[in-house]
C-alpha atoms as a PDB file:
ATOM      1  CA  UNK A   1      62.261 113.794  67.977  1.00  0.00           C
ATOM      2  CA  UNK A   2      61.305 109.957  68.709  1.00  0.00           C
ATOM      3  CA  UNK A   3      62.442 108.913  71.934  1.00  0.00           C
ATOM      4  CA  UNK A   4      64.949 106.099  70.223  1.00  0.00           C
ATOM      5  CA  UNK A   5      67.051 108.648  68.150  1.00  0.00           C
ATOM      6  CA  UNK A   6      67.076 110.607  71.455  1.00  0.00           C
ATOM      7  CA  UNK A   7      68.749 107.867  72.906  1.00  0.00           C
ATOM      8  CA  UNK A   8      71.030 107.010  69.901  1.00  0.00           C
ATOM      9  CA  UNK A   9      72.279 110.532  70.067  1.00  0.00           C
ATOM     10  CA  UNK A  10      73.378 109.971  73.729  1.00  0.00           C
ATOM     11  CA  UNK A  11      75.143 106.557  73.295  1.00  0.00           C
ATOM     12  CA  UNK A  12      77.053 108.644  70.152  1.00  0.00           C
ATOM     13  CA  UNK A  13      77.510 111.416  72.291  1.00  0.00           C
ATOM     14  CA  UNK A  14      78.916 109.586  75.548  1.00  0.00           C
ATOM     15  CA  UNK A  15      81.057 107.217  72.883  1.00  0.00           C
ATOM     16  CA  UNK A  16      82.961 110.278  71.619  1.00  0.00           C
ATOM     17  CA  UNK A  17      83.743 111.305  74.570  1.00  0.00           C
ATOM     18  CA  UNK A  18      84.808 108.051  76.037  1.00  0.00           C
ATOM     19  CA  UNK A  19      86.905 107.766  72.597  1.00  0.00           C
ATOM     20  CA  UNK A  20      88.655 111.144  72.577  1.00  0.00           C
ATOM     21  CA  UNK A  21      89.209 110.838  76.465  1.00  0.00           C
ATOM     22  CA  UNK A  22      90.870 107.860  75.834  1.00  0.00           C
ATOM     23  CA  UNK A  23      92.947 109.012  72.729  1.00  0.00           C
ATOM     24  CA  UNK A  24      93.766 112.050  74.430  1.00  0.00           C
ATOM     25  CA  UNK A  25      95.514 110.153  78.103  1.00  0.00           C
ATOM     26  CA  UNK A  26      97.252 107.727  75.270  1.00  0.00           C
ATOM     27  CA  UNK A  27      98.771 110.422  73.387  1.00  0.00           C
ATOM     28  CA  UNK A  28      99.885 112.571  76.381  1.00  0.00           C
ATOM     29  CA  UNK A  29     100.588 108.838  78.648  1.00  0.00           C
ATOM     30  CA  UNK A  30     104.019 110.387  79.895  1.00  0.00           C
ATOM     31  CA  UNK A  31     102.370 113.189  81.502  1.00  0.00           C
ATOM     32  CA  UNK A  32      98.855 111.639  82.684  1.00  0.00           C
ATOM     33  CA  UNK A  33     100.148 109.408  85.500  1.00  0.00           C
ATOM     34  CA  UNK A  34     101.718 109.430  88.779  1.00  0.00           C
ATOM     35  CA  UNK A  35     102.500 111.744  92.101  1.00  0.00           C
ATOM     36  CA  UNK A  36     102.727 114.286  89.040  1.00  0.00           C
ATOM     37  CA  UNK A  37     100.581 114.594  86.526  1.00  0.00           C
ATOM     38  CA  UNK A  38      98.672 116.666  84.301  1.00  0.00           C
ATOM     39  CA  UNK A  39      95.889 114.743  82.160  1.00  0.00           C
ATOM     40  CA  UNK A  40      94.882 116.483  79.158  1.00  0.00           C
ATOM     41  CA  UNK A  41      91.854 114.455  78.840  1.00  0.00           C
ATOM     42  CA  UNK A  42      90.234 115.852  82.179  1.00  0.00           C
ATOM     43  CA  UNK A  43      89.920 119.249  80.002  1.00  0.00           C
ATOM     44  CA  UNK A  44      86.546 117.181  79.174  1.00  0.00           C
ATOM     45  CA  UNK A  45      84.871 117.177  82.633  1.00  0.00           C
ATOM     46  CA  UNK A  46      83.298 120.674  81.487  1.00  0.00           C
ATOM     47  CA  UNK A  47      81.005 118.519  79.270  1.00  0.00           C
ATOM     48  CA  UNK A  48      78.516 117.780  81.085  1.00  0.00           C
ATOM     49  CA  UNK A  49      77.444 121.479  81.196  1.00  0.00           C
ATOM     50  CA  UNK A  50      76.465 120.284  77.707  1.00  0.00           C
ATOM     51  CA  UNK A  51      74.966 117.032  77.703  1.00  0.00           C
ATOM     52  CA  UNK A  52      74.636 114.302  80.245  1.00  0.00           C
ATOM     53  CA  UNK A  53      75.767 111.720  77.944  1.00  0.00           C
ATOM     54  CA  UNK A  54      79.218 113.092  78.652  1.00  0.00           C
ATOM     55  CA  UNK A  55      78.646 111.866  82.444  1.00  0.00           C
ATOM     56  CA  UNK A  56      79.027 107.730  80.931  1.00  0.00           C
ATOM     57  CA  UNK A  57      81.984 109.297  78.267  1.00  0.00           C
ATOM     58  CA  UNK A  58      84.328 110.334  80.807  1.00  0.00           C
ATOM     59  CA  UNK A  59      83.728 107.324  83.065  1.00  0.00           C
ATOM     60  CA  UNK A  60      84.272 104.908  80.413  1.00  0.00           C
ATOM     61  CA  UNK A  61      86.903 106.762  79.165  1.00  0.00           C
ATOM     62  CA  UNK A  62      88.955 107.017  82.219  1.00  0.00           C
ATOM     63  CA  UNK A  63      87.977 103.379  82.914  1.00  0.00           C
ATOM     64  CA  UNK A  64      89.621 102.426  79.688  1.00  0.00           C
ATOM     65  CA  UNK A  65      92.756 104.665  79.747  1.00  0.00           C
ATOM     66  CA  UNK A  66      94.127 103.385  83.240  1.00  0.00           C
ATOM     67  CA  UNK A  67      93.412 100.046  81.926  1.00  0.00           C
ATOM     68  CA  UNK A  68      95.109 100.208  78.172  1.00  0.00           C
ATOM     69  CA  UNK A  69      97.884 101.968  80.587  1.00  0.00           C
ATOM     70  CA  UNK A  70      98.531  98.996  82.733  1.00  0.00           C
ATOM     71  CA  UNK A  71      97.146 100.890  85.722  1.00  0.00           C
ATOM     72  CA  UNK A  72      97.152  99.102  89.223  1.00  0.00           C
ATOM     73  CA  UNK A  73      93.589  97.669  89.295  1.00  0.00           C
ATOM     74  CA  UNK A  74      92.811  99.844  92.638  1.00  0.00           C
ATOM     75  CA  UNK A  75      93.729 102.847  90.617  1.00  0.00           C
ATOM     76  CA  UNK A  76      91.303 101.537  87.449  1.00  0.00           C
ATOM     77  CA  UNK A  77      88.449 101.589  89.901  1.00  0.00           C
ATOM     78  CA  UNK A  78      89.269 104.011  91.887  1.00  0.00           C
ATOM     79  CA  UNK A  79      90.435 106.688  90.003  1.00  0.00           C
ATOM     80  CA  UNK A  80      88.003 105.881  87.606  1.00  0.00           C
ATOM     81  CA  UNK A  81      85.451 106.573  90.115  1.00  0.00           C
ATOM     82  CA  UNK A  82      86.632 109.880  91.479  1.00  0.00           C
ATOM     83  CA  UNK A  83      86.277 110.676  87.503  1.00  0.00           C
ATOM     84  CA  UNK A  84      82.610 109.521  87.440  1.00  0.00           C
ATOM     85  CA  UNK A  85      82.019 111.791  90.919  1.00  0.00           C
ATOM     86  CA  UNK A  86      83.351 114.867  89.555  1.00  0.00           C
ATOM     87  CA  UNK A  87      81.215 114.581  85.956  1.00  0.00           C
ATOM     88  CA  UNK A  88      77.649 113.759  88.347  1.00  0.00           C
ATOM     89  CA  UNK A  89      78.794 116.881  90.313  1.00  0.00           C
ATOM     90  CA  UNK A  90      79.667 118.694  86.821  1.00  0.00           C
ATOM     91  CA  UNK A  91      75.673 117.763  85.839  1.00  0.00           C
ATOM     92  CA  UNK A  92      74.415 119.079  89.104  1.00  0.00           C
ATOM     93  CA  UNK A  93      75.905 122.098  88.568  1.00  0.00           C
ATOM     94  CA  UNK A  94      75.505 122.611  84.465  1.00  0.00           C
ATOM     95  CA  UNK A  95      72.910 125.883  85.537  1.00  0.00           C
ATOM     96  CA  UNK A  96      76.150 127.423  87.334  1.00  0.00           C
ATOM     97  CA  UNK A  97      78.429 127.402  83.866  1.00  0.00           C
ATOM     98  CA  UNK A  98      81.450 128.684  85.782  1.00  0.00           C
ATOM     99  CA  UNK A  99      81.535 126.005  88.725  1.00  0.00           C
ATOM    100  CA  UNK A 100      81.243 123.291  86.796  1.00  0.00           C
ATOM    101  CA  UNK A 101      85.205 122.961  86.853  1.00  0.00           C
ATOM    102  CA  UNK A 102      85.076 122.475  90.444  1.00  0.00           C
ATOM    103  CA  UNK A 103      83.428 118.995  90.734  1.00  0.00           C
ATOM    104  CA  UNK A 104      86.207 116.969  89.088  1.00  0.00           C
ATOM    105  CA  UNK A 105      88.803 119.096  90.676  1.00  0.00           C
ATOM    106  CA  UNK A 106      87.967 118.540  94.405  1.00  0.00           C
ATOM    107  CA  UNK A 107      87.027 114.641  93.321  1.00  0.00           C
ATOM    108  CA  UNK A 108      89.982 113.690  91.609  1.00  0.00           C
ATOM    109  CA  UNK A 109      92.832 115.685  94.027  1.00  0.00           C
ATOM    110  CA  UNK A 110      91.214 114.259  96.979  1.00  0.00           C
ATOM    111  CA  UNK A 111      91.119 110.589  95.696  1.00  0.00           C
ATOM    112  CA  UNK A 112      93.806 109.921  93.772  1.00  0.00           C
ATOM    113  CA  UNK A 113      96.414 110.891  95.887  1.00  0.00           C
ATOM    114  CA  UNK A 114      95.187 107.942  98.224  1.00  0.00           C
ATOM    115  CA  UNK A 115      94.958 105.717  95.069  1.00  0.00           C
ATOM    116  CA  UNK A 116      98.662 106.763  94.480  1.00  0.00           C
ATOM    117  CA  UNK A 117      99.798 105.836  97.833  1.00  0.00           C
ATOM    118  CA  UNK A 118      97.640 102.486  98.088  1.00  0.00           C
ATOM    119  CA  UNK A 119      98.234 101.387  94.632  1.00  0.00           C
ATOM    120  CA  UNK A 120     101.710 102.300  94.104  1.00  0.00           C
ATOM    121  CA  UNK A 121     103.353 102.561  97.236  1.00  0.00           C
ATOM    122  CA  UNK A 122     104.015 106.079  95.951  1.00  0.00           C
ATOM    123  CA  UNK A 123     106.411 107.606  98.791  1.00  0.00           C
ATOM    124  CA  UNK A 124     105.716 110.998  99.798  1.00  0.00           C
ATOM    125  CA  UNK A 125     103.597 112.634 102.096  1.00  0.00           C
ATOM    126  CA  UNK A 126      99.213 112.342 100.980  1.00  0.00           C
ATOM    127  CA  UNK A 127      99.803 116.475 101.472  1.00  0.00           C
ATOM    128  CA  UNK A 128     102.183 116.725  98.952  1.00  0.00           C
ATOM    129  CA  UNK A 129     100.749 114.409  96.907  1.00  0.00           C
ATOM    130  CA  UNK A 130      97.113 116.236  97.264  1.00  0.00           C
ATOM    131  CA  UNK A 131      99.036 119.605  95.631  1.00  0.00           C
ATOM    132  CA  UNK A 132     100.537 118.018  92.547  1.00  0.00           C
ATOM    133  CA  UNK A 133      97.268 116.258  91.705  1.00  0.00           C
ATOM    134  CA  UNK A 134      95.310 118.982  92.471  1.00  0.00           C
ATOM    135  CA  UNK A 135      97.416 121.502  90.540  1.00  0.00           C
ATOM    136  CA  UNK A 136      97.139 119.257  87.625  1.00  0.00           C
ATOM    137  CA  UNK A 137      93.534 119.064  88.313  1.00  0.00           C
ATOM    138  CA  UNK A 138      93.628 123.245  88.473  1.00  0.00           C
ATOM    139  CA  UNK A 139      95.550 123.521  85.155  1.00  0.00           C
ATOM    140  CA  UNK A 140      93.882 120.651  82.973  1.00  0.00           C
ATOM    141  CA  UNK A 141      90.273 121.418  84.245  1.00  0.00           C
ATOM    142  CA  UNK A 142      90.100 124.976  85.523  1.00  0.00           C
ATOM    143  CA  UNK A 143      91.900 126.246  82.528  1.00  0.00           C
ATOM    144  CA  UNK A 144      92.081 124.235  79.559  1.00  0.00           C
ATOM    145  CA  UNK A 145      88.517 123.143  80.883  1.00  0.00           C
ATOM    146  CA  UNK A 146      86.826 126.234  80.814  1.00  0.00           C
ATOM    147  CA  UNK A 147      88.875 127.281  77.703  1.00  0.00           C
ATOM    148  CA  UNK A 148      87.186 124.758  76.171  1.00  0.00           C
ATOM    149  CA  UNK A 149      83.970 125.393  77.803  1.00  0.00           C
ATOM    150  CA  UNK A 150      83.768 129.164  76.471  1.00  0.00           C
ATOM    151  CA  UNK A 151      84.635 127.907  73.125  1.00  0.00           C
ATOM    152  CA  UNK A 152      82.167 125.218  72.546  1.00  0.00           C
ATOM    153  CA  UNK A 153      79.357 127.494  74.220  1.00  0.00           C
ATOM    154  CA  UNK A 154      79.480 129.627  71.165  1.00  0.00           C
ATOM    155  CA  UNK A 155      78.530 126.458  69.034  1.00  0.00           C
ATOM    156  CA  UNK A 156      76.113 124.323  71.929  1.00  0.00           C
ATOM    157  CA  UNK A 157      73.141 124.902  69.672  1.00  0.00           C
ATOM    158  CA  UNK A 158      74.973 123.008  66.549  1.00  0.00           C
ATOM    159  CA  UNK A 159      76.854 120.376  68.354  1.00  0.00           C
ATOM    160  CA  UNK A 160      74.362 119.442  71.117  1.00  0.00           C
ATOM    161  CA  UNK A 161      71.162 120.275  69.601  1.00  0.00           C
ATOM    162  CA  UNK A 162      69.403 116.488  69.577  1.00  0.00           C
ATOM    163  CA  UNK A 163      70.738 116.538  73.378  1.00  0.00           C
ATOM    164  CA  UNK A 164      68.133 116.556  75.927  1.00  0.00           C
ATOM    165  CA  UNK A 165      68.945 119.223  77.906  1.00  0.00           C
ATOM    166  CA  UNK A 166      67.383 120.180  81.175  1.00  0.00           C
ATOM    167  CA  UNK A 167      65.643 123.561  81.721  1.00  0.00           C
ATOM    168  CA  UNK A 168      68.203 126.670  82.282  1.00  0.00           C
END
């Protein structure tokens, strides 16, 4: 495959992503935000096991969720950032399938319960705070995550086949 249609298939890729991880924190806004949430979307931080193109989806997507949400602008970069961490670590980690869940769960309930307190004011103690978020974390990434991750392994070599993939 030419080296341009390699690249159009990652741009595609990564703008899928981006699109159903921003569809997905829209549809679900109620429960994506605050001291307790559980974002749906975040079940996609398992993708980068398949494709790095997934690593640009889920920041952009994040990026553009907190801000069609009327996040706080500390919580659009940061949170957005601790987002972008956990899908690098997710890459670094694709040859492990099963600990690729634990990137974006140690990134996201260690900084966003500081972007809740700075951003917000949210009362509370950063402990307390650190549980909901990361039980969120637990339940949207560990399980509907890797739920999602079995399923789409069956079907990697049909969906991600123009995907560069590193050696396994």
């Amino acid at each position: 495959m030419r080296e341009s249609n390699k690249n159009v298939y990652l741009i595609v890729h990564g703008a899928a992503i981006a699109a159903i991880y921003v569809a997905l924190t829209m549809i679900f806004a109620p429960i994506s935000f605050g001291p307790v949430q559980f974002r749906i979307s975040e079940a996609l931080c398992v993708l980068p096991f398949f494709t790095p193109a997934a690593v640009p989806g889920l920041f952009i997507g994040c990026l553009l969720s907190n801000l069609f949400c009327g996040s706080a602008m500390l919580d659009v970069v940061f949170g957005s950032l601790a987002t972008l961490i956990g899908a690098v670590g997710s890459w670094h980690l694709r040859r492990h399938k099963w600990l690729v869940c634990l990137p974006p769960i140690i990134a996201n309930t260690l900084i966003v319960p500081w972007v809740l307190r700075y951003a917000y004011g949210a009362p509370g103690l950063i402990i307390y705070m650190i549980g909901t978020v990361g039980i969120g974390e637990i339940l949207a990434v560990g399980v509907l995550g890797n739920t999602l991750l079995a399923a789409l392994d069956r079907y990697k070599g049909i969906i991600f086949r123009h995907t560069p993939q590193a050696a396994r």
